[in-house]
C-alpha atoms as a PDB file:
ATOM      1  CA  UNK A   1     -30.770  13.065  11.416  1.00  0.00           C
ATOM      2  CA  UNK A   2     -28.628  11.810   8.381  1.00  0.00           C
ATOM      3  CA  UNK A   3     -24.888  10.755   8.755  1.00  0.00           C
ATOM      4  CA  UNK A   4     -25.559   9.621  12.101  1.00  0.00           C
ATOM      5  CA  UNK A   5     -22.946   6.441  12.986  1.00  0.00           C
ATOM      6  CA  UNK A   6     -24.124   3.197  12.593  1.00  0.00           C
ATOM      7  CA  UNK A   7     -24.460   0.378  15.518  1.00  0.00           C
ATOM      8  CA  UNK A   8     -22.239  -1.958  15.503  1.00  0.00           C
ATOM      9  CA  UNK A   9     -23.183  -5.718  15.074  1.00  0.00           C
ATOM     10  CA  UNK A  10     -24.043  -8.093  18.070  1.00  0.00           C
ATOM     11  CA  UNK A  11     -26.457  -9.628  20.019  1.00  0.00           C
ATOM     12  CA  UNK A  12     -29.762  -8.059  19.942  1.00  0.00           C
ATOM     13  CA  UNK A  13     -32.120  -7.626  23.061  1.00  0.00           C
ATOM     14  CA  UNK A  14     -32.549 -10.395  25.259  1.00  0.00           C
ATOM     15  CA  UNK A  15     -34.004 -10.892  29.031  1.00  0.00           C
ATOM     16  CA  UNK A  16     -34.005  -7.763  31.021  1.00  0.00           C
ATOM     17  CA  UNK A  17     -30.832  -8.031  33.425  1.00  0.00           C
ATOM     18  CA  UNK A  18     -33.486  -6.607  36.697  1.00  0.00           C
ATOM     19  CA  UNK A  19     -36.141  -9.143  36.291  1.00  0.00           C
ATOM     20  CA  UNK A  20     -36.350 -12.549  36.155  1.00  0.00           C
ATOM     21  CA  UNK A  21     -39.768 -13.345  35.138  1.00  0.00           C
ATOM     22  CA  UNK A  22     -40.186 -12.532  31.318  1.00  0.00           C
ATOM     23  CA  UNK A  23     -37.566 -12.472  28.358  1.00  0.00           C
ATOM     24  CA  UNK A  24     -38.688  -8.732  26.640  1.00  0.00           C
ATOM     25  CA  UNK A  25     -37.134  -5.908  27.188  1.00  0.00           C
ATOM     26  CA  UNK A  26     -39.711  -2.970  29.208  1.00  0.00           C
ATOM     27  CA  UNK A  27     -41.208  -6.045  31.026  1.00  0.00           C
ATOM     28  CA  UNK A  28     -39.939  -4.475  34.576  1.00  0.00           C
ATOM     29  CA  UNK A  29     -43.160  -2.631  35.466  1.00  0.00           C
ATOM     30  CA  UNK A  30     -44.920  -6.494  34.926  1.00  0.00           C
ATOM     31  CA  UNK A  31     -42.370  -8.135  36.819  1.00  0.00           C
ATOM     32  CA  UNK A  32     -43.045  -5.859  39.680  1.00  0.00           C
ATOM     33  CA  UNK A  33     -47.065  -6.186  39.262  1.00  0.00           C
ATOM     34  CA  UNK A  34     -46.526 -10.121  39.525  1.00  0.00           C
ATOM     35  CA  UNK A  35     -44.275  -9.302  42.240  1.00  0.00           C
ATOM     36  CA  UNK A  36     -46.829  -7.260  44.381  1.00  0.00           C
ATOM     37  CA  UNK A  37     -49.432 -10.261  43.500  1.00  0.00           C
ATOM     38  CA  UNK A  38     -46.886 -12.343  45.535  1.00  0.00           C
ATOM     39  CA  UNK A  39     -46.644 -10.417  48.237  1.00  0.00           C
ATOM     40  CA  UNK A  40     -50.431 -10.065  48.705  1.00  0.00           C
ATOM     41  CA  UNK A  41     -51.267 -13.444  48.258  1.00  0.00           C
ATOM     42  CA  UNK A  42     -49.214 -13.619  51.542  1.00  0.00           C
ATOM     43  CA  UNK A  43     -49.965 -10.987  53.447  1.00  0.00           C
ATOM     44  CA  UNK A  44     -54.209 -10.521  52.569  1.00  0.00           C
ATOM     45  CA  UNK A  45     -54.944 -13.055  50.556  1.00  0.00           C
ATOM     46  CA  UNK A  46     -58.579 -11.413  50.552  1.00  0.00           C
ATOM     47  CA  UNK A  47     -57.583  -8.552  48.818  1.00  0.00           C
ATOM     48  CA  UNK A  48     -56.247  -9.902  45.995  1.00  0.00           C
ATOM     49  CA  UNK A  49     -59.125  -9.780  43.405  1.00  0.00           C
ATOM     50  CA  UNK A  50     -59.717  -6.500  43.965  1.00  0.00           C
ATOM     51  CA  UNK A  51     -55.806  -5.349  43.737  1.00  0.00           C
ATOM     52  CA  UNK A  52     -55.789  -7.161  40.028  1.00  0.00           C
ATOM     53  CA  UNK A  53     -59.512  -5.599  38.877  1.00  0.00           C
ATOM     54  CA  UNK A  54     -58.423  -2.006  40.014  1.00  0.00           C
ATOM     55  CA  UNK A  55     -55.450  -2.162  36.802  1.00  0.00           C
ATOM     56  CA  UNK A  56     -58.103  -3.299  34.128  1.00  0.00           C
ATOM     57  CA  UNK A  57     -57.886  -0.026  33.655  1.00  0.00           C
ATOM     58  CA  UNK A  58     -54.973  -0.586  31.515  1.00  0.00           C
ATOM     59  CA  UNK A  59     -56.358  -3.456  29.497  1.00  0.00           C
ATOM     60  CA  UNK A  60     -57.404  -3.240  26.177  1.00  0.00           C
ATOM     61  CA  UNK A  61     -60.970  -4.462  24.656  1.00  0.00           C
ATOM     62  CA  UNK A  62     -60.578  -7.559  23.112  1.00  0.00           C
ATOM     63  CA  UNK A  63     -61.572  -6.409  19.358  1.00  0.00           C
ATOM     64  CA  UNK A  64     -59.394  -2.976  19.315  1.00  0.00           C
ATOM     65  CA  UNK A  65     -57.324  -3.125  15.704  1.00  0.00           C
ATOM     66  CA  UNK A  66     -54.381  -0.663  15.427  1.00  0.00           C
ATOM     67  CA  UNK A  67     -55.443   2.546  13.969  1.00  0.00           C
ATOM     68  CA  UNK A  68     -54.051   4.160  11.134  1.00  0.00           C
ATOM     69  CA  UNK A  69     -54.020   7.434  10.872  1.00  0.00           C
ATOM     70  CA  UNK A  70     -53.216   9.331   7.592  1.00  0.00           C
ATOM     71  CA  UNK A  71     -52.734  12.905   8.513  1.00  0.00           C
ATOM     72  CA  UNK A  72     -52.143  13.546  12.225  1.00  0.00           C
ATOM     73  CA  UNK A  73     -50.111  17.147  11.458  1.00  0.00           C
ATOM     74  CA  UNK A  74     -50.654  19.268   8.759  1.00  0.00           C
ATOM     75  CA  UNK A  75     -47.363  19.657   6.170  1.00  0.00           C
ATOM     76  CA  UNK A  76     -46.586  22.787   8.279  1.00  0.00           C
ATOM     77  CA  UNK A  77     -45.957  20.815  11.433  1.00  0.00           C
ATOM     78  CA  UNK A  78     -44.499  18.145   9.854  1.00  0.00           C
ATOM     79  CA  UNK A  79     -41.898  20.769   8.242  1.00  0.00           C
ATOM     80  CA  UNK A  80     -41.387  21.785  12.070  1.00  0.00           C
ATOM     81  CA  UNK A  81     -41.034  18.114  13.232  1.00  0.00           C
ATOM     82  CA  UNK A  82     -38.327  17.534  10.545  1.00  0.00           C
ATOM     83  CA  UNK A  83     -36.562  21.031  11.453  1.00  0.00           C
ATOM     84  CA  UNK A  84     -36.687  20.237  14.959  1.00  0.00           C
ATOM     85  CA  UNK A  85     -35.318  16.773  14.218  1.00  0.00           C
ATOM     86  CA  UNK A  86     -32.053  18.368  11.676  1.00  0.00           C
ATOM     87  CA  UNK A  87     -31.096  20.244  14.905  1.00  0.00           C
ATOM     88  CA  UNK A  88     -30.493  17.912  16.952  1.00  0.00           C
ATOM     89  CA  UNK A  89     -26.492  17.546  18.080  1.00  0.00           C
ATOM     90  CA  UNK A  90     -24.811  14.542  19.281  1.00  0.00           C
ATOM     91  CA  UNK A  91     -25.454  15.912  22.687  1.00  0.00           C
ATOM     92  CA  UNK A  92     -29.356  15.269  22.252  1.00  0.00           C
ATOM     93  CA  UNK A  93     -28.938  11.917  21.470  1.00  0.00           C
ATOM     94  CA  UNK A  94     -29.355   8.994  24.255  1.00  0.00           C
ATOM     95  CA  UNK A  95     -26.591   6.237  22.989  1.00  0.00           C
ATOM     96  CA  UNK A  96     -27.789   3.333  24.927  1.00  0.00           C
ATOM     97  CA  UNK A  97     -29.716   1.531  22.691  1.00  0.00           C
ATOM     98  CA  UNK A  98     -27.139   2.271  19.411  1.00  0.00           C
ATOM     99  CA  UNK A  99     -25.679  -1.021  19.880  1.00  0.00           C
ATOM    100  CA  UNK A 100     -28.790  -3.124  20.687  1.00  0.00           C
ATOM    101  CA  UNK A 101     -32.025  -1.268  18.564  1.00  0.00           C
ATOM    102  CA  UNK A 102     -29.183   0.529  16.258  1.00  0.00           C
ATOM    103  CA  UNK A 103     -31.418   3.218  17.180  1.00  0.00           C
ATOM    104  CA  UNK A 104     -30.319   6.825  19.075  1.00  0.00           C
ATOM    105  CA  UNK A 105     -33.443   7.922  21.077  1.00  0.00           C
ATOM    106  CA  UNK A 106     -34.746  11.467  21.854  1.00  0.00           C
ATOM    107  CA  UNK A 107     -36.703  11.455  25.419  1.00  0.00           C
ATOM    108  CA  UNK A 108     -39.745  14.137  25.907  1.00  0.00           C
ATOM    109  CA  UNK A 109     -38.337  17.127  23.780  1.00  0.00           C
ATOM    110  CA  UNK A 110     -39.995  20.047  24.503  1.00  0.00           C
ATOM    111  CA  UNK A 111     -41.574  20.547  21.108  1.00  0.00           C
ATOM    112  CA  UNK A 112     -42.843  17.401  21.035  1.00  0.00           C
ATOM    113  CA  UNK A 113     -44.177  17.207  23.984  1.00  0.00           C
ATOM    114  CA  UNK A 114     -46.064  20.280  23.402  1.00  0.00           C
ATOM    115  CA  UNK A 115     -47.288  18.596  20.020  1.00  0.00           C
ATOM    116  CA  UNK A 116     -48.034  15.148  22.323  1.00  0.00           C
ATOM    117  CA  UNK A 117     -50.950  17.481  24.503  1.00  0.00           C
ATOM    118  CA  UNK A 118     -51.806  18.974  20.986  1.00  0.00           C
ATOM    119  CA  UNK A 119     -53.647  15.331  19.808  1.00  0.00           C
ATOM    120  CA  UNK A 120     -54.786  13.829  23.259  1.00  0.00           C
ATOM    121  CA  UNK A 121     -58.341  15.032  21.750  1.00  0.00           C
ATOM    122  CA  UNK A 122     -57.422  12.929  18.356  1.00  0.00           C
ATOM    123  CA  UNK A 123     -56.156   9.564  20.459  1.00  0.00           C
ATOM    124  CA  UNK A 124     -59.112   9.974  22.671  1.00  0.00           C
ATOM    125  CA  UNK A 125     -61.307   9.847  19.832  1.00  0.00           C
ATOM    126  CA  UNK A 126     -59.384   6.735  18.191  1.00  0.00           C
ATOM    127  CA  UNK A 127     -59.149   4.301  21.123  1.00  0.00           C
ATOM    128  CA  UNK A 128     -62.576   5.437  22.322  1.00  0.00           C
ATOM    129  CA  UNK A 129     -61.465   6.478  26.184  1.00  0.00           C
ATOM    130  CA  UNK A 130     -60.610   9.854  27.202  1.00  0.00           C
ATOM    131  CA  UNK A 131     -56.316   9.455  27.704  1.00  0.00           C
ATOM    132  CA  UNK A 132     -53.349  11.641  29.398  1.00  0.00           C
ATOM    133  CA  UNK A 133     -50.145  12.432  27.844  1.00  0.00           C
ATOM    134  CA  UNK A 134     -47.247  10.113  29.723  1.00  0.00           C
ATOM    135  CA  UNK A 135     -44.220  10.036  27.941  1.00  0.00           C
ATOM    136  CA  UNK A 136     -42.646  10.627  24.002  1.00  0.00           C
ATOM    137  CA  UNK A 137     -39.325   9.999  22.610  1.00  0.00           C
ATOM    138  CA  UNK A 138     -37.861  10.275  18.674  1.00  0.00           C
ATOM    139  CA  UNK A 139     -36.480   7.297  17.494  1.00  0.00           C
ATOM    140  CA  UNK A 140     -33.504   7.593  15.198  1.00  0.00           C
ATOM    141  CA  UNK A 141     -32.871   4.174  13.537  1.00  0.00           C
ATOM    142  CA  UNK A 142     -29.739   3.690  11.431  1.00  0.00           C
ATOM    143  CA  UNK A 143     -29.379   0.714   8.862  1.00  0.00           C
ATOM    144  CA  UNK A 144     -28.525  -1.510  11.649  1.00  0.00           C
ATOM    145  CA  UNK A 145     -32.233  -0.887  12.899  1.00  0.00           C
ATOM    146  CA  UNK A 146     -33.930  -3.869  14.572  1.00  0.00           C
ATOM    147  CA  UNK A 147     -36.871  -3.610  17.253  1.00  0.00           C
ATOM    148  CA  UNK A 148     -37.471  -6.856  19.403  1.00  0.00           C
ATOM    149  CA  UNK A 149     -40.767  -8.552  19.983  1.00  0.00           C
ATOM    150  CA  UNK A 150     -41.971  -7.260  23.381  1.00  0.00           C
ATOM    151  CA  UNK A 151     -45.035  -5.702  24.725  1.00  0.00           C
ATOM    152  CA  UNK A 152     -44.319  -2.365  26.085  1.00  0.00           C
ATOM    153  CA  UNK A 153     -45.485  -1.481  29.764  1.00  0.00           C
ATOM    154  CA  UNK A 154     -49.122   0.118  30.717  1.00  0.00           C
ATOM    155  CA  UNK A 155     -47.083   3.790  30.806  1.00  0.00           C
ATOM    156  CA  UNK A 156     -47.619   3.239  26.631  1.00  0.00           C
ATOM    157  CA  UNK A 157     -51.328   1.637  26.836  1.00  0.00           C
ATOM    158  CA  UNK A 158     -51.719   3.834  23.862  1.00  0.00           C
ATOM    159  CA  UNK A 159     -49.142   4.766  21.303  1.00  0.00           C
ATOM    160  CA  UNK A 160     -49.122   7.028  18.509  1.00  0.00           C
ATOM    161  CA  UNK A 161     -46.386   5.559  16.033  1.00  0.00           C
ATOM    162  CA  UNK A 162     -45.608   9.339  13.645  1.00  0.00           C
ATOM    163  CA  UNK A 163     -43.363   8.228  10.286  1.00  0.00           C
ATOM    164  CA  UNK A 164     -41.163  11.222  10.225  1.00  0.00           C
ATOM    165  CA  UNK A 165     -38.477  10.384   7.402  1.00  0.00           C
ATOM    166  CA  UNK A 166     -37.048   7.048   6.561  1.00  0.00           C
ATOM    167  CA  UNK A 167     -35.084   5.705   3.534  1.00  0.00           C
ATOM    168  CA  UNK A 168     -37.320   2.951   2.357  1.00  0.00           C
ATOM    169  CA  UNK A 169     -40.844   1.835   4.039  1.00  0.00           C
ATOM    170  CA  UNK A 170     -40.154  -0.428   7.205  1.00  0.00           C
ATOM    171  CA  UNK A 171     -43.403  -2.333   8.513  1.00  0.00           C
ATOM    172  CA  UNK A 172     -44.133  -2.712  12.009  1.00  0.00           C
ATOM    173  CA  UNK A 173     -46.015  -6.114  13.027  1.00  0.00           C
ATOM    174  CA  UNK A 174     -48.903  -5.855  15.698  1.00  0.00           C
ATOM    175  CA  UNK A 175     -50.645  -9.295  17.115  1.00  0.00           C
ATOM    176  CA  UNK A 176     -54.117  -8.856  18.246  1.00  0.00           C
ATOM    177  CA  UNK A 177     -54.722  -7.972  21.408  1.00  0.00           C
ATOM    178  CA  UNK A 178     -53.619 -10.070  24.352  1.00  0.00           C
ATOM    179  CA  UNK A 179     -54.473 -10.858  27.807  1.00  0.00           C
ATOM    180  CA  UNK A 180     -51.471  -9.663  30.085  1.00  0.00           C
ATOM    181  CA  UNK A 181     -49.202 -12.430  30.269  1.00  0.00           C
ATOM    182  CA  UNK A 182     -49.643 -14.466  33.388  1.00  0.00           C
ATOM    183  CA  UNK A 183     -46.226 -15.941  35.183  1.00  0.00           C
ATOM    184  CA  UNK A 184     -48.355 -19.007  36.549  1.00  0.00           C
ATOM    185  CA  UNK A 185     -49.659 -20.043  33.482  1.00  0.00           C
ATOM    186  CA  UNK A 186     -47.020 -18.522  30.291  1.00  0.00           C
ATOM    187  CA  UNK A 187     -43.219 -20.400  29.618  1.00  0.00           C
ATOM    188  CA  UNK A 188     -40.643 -18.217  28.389  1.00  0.00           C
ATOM    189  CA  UNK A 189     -37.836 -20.425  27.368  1.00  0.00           C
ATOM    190  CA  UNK A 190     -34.171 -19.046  27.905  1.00  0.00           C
ATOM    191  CA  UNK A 191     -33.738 -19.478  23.810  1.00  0.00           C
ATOM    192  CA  UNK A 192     -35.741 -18.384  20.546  1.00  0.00           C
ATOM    193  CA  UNK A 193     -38.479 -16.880  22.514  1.00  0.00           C
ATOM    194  CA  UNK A 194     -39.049 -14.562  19.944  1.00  0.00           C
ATOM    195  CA  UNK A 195     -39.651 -17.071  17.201  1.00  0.00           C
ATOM    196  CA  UNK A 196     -41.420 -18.983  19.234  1.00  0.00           C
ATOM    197  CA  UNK A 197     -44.202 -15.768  19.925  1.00  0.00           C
ATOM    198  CA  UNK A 198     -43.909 -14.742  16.135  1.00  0.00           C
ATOM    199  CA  UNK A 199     -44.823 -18.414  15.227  1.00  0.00           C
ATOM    200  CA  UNK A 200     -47.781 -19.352  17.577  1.00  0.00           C
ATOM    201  CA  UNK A 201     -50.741 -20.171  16.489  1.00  0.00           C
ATOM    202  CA  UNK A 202     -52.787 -18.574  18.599  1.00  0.00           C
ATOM    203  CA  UNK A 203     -50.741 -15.072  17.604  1.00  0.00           C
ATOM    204  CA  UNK A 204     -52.008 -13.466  14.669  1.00  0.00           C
ATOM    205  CA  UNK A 205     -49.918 -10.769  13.330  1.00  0.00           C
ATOM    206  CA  UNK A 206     -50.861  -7.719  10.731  1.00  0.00           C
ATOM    207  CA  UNK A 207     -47.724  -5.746   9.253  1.00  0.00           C
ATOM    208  CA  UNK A 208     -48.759  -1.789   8.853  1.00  0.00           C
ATOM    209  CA  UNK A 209     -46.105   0.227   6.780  1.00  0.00           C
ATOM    210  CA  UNK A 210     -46.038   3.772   7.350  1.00  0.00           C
ATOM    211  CA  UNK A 211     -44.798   6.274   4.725  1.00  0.00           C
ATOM    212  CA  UNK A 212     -43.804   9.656   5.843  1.00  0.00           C
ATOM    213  CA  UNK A 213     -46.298  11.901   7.886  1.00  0.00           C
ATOM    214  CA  UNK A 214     -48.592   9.083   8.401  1.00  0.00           C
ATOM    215  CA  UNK A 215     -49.426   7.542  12.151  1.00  0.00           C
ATOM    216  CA  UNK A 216     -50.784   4.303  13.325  1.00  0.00           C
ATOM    217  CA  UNK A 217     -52.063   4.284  16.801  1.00  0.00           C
ATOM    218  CA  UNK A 218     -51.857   1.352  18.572  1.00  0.00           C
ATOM    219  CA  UNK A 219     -51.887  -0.528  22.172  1.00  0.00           C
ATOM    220  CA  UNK A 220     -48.444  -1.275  23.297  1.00  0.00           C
ATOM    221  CA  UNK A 221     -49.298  -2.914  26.215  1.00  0.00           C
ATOM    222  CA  UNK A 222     -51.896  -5.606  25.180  1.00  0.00           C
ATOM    223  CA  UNK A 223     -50.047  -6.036  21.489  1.00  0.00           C
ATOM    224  CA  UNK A 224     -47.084  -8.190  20.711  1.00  0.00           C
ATOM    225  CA  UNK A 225     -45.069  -5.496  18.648  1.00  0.00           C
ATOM    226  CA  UNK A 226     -41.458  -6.049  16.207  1.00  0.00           C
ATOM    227  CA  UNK A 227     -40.285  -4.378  13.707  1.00  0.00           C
ATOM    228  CA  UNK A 228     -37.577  -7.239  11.684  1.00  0.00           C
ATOM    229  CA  UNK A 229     -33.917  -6.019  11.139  1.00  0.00           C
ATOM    230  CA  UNK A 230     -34.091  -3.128   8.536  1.00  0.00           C
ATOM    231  CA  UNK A 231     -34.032  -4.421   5.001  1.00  0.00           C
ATOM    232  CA  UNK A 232     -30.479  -3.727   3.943  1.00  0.00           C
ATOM    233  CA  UNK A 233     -30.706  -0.912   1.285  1.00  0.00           C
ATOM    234  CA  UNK A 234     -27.123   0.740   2.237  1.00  0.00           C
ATOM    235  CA  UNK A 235     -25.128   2.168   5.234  1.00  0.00           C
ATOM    236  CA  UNK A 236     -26.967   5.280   5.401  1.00  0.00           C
ATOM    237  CA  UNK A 237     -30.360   3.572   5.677  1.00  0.00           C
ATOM    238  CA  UNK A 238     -32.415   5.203   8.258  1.00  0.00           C
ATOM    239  CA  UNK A 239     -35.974   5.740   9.359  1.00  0.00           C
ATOM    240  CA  UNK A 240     -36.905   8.486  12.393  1.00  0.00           C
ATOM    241  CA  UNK A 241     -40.174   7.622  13.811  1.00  0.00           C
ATOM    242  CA  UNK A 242     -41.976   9.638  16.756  1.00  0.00           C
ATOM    243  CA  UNK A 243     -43.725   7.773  19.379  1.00  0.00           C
ATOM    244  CA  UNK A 244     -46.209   9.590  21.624  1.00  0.00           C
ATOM    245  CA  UNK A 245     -47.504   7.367  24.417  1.00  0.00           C
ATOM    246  CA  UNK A 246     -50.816   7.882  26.673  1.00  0.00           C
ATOM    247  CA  UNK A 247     -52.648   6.587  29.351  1.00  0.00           C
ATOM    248  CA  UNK A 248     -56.083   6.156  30.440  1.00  0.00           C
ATOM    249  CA  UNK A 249     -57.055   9.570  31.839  1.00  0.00           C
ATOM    250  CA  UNK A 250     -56.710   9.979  35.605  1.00  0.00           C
ATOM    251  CA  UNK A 251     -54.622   6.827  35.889  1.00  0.00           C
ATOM    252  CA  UNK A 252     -50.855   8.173  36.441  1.00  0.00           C
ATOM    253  CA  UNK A 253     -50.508   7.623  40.453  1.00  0.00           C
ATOM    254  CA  UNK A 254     -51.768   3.782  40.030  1.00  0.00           C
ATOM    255  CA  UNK A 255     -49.116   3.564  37.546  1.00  0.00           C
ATOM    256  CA  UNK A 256     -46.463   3.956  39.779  1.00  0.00           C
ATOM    257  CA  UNK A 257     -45.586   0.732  42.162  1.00  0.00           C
ATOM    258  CA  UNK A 258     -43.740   3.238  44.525  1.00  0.00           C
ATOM    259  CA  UNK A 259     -47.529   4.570  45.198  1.00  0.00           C
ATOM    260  CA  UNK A 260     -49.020   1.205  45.843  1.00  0.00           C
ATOM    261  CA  UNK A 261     -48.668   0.521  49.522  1.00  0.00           C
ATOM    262  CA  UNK A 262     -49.977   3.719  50.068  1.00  0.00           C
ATOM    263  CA  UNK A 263     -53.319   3.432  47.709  1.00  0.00           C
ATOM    264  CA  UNK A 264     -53.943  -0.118  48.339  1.00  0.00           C
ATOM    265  CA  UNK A 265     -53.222   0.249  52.416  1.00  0.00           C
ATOM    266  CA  UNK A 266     -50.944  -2.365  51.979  1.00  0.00           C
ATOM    267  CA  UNK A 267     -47.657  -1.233  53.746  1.00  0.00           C
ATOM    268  CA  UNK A 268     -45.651  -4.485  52.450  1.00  0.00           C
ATOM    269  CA  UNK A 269     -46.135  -3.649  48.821  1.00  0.00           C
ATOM    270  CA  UNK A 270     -43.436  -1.345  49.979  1.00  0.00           C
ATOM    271  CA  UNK A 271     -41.259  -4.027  49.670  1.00  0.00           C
ATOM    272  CA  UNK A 272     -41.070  -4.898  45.959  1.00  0.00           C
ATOM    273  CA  UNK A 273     -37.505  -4.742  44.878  1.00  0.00           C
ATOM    274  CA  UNK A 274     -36.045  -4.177  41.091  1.00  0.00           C
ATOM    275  CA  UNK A 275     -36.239  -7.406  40.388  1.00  0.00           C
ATOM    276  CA  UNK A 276     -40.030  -7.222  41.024  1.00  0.00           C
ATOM    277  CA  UNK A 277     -40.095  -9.532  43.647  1.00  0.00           C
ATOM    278  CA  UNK A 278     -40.798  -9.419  47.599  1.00  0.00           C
ATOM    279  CA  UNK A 279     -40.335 -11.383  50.412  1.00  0.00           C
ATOM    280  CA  UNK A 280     -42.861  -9.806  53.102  1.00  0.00           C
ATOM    281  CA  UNK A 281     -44.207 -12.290  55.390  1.00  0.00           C
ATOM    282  CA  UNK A 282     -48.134 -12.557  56.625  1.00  0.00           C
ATOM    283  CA  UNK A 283     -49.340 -10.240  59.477  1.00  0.00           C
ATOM    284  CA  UNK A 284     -52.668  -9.323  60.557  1.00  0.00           C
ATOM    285  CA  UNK A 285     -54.303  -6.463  58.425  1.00  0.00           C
ATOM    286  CA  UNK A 286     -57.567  -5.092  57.826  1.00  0.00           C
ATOM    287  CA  UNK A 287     -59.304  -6.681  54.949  1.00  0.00           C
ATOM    288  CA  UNK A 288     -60.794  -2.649  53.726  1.00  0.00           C
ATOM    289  CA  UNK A 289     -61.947  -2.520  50.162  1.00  0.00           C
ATOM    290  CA  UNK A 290     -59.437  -1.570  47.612  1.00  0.00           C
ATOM    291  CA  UNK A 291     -60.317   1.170  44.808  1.00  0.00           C
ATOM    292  CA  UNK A 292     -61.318  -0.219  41.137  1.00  0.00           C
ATOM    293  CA  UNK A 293     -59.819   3.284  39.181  1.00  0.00           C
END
């Protein structure tokens, strides 16, 4: 959408008010794995190894390269995506991320949802493992467009990034692929944490620069992603991108931390709070095998 207002100017996205453990924004869902790590080493310290190898799952082989993808939809659907898109009222449009991303976001519209199911069969092919659909939202950025360095929880393992329209080309920067960040081992320091991941050396990042109708399909959760403040080519700068987001196929309940006392016959897993901690203390429970998928 064109003409949309502009977010205003201030601090950009820093540690996540609910969690305590890491400085990126949509670092909850890893706060609350560490979290239910703590609790476990407590409570059955036996069962720990197999709690952490049943979500490898949601890694992401070591030599996987973001994908590009030239021609996900044909010029017909991508006349439908835009049409969809110039509908859209102010009414559509979640406003809580103007002011930080100087973005308005779009969550799990029905038509592209329905598109989303339409290329499980490409992704699957792409990232080699047969995926599910999870979530999809449009991404309006506005000239005061920014997007943080963060790794994006295992809900978006796999993300197909659509160019839809934009004003000028706007890279994205992926790292290779990461182990998930341990809080025993990694330092996040309260300032410049972001420069400090952009310059390490043991970070290597690729730009890709989408033009319209063209995709890149990449893993959100193992890849340090940021897209640098939009280059300043005017106030009505823009660029609407479409993220669809997938998941190893079958995988959705072990996803969800409310499910995890219940799968892992655990009961104090229960216990996790927002901040993705717990405070359950040790009592005698059966040591029973945990499942791997």
């Amino acid at each position: 959408m064109k003409g949309m207002p502009t977010g205003r100017d201030e601090a950009r996205p820093g540690r996540p008010a609910r969690n305590h453990l890491y400085p990126w924004y949509d670092s909850d869902w890893l706060a609350k794995y560490e979290g239910a790590k703590t609790i476990i080493r407590t409570v059955r310290p036996g069962a720990l190894n197999a709690f952490v190898d049943a979500f490898r799952v949601f890694h992401t082989r070591p030599d996987f390269e973001p994908a590009p993808v030239e021609r996900p939809f044909d010029d017909e659907t991508m006349q439908d995506i835009r049409q969809a898109t110039a509908l859209l009222g102010p009414k559509d449009l979640e406003l809580r991320e103007a002011h930080s991303f100087g973005r308005f976001v779009v969550q799990d519209h029905p038509f592209f949802t329905e598109l989303q199911r339409r290329v499980v069969p490409l992704v699957s092919d792409y990232v080699a493992e047969d995926v599910d659909p999870t979530y999809n939202f449009l991404s309006l950025y506005t000239s005061k467009g920014v997007c943080p360095v963060h790794m994006d929880a295992p809900g978006a393992k796999w993300t197909l990034d659509l160019c839809v329209e934009q004003s000028a080309p706007w890279p994205i920067y992926f790292s290779d692929v990461r182990p998930w960040p341990d809080a025993e081992t990694e330092t996040w320091p309260e300032e410049n944490w972001q420069d400090a991941i952009k310059r390490s050396p043991a970070v290597r990042f690729t730009p890709h620069t989408l033009h319209p109708g063209q995709a890149v399909i990449f893993s959100g959760s193992s890849q340090w992603h940021y897209r640098d403040a939009m280059p300043d080519a005017g106030p009505n700068s823009f660029c609407t991108l479409l993220f669809l987001h997938f998941i190893p196929r079958g995988t959705s309940e072990l996803l969800q931390a409310d499910n995890w006392a219940r799968l892992f016959s655990i009961p104090e897993l229960g216990q996790i709070d927002e901040r993705g901690s717990g405070n359950a203390r040790p009592g005698p429970a059966p040591d029973d095998p945990l499942p791997t998928s």
